[in-house]
Protein backbone atom coordinates (compact mmCIF):
# COMPACT_ATOMS: atom_id res chain seq x y z
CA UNK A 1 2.20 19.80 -4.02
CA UNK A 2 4.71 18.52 -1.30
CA UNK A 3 7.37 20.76 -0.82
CA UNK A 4 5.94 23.84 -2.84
CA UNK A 5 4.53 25.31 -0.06
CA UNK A 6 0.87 25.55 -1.29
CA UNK A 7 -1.86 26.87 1.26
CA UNK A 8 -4.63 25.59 -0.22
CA UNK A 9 -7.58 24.73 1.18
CA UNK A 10 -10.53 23.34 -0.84
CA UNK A 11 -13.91 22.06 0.05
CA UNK A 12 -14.89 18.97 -1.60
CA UNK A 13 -18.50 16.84 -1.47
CA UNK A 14 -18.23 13.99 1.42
CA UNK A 15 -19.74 11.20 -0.84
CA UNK A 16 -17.75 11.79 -3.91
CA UNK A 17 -14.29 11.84 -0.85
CA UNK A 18 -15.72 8.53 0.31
CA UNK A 19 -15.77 6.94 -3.03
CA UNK A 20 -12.64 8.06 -4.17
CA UNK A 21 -11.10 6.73 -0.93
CA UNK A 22 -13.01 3.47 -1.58
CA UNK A 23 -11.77 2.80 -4.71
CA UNK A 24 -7.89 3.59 -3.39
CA UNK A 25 -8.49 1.42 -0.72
CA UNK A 26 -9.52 -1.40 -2.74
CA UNK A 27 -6.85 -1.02 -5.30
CA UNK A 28 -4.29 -0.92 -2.43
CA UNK A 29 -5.99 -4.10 -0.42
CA UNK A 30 -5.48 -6.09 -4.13
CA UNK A 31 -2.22 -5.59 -4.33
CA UNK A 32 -1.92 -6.14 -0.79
CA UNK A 33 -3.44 -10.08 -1.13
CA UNK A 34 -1.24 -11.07 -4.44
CA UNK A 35 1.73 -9.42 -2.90
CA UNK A 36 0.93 -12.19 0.06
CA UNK A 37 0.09 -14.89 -2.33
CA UNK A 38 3.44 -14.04 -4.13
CA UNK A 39 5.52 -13.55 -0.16
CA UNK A 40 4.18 -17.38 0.29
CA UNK A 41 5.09 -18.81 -3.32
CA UNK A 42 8.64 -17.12 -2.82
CA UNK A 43 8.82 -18.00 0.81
CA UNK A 44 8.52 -21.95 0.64
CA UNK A 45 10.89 -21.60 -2.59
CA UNK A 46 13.61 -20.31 -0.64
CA UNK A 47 13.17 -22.70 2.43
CA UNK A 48 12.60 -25.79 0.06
CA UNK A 49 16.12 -24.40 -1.70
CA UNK A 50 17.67 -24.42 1.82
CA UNK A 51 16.20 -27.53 2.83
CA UNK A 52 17.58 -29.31 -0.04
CA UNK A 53 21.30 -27.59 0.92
CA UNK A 54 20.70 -29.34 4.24
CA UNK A 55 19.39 -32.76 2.93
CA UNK A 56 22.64 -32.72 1.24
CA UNK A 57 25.00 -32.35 4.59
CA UNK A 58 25.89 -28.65 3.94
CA UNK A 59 25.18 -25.88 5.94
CA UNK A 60 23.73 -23.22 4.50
CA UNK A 61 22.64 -19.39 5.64
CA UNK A 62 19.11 -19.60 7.77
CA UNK A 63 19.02 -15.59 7.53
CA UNK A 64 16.29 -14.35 4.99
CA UNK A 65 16.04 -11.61 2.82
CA UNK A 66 12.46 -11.19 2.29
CA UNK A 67 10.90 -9.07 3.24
CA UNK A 68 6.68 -9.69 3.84
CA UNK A 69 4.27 -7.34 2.26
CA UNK A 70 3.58 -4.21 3.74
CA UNK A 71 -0.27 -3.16 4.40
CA UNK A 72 -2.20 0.24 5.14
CA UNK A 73 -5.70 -0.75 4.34
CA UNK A 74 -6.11 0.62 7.95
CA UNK A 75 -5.52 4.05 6.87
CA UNK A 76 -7.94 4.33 4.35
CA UNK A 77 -10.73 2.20 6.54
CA UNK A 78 -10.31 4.81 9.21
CA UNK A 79 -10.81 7.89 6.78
CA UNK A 80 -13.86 6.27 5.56
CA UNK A 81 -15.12 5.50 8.97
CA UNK A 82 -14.69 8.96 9.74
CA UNK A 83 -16.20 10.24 6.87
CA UNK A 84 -19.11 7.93 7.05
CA UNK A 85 -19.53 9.13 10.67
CA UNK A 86 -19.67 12.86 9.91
CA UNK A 87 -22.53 14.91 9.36
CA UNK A 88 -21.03 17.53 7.33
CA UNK A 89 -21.54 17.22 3.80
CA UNK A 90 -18.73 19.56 2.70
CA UNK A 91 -15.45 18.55 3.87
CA UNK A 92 -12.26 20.87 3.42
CA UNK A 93 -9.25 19.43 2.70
CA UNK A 94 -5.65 21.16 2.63
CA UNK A 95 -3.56 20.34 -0.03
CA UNK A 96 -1.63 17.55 1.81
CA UNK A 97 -4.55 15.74 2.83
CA UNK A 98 -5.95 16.64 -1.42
CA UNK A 99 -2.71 15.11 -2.36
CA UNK A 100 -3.05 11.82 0.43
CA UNK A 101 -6.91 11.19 -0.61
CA UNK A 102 -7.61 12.05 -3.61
CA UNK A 103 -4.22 11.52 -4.95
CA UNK A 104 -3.12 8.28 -3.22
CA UNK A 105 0.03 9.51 -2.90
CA UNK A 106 1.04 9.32 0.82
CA UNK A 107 4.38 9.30 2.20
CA UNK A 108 4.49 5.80 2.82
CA UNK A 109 3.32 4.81 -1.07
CA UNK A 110 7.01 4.76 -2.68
CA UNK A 111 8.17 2.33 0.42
CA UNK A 112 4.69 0.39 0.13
CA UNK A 113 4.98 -0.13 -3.10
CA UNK A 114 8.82 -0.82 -3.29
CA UNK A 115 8.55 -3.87 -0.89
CA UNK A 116 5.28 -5.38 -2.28
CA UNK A 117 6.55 -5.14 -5.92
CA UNK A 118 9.06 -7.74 -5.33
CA UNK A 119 5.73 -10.48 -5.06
CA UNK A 120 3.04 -8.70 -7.29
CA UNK A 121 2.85 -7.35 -10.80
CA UNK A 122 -0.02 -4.46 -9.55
CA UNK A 123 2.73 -3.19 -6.93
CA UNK A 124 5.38 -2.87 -9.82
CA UNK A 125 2.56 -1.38 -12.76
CA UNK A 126 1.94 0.94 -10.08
CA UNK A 127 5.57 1.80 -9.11
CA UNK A 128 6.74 2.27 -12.76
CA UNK A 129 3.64 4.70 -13.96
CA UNK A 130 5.04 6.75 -10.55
């Protein structure tokens, strides 16, 4: 509801929030470790390319390109601290924070998602059903 300028505020049970942040957070931390698995596999194939280039008496471009996965696990550890640490079993949320939580769809996601895609297949299923 970005941009639609929706007032909404809605009050929503505290253990179903947590769970749904849970989940997010551990289908974000997934893609998170193959997108590193895939940063290393691509990262030593570019440096053994290079290395070979320099074996071979050439010089050759040291700059990189790659960029390492991106990470906000912390975001959704802190919400769930939070919510854990509350006593309130009703919590309201605004439709922003509806739209972050519930949703998963924060303004960092497209970015996120953009740079881990180029090292892992969840980051790019993710991306294209977007």
């Amino acid at each position: 509801m970005r941009g639609f300028g929706v007032n909404i505020n809605i009050d929503v049970d505290r253990s179903r929030l947590l769970g749904i942040l849970k989940k997010n957070r551990t289908e974000h931390a997934a893609i998170v470790v193959e997108a590193k698995a895939g940063y290393l596999v691509k990262a030593q194939e570019v440096l053994a390319e290079r290395i070979e280039v320099l074996k071979g008496g050439k010089p050759v471009d040291l700059r990189f390109e790659l960029e390492p996965p991106r990470s906000h696990v912390k975001v959704y550890s802190q919400l769930i601290d939070m919510l854990e640490f509350s006593e309130q079993e009703l919590i309201t949320l605004s439709a922003e924070q509806y739209r972050h939580m519930v949703n998963d769809e924060w303004d960092w996601m497209d970015g996120f998602l953009l740079a881990n895609s180029q090292y892992s297949g969840m980051a790019m299923e993710k991306m294209t059903r977007a």
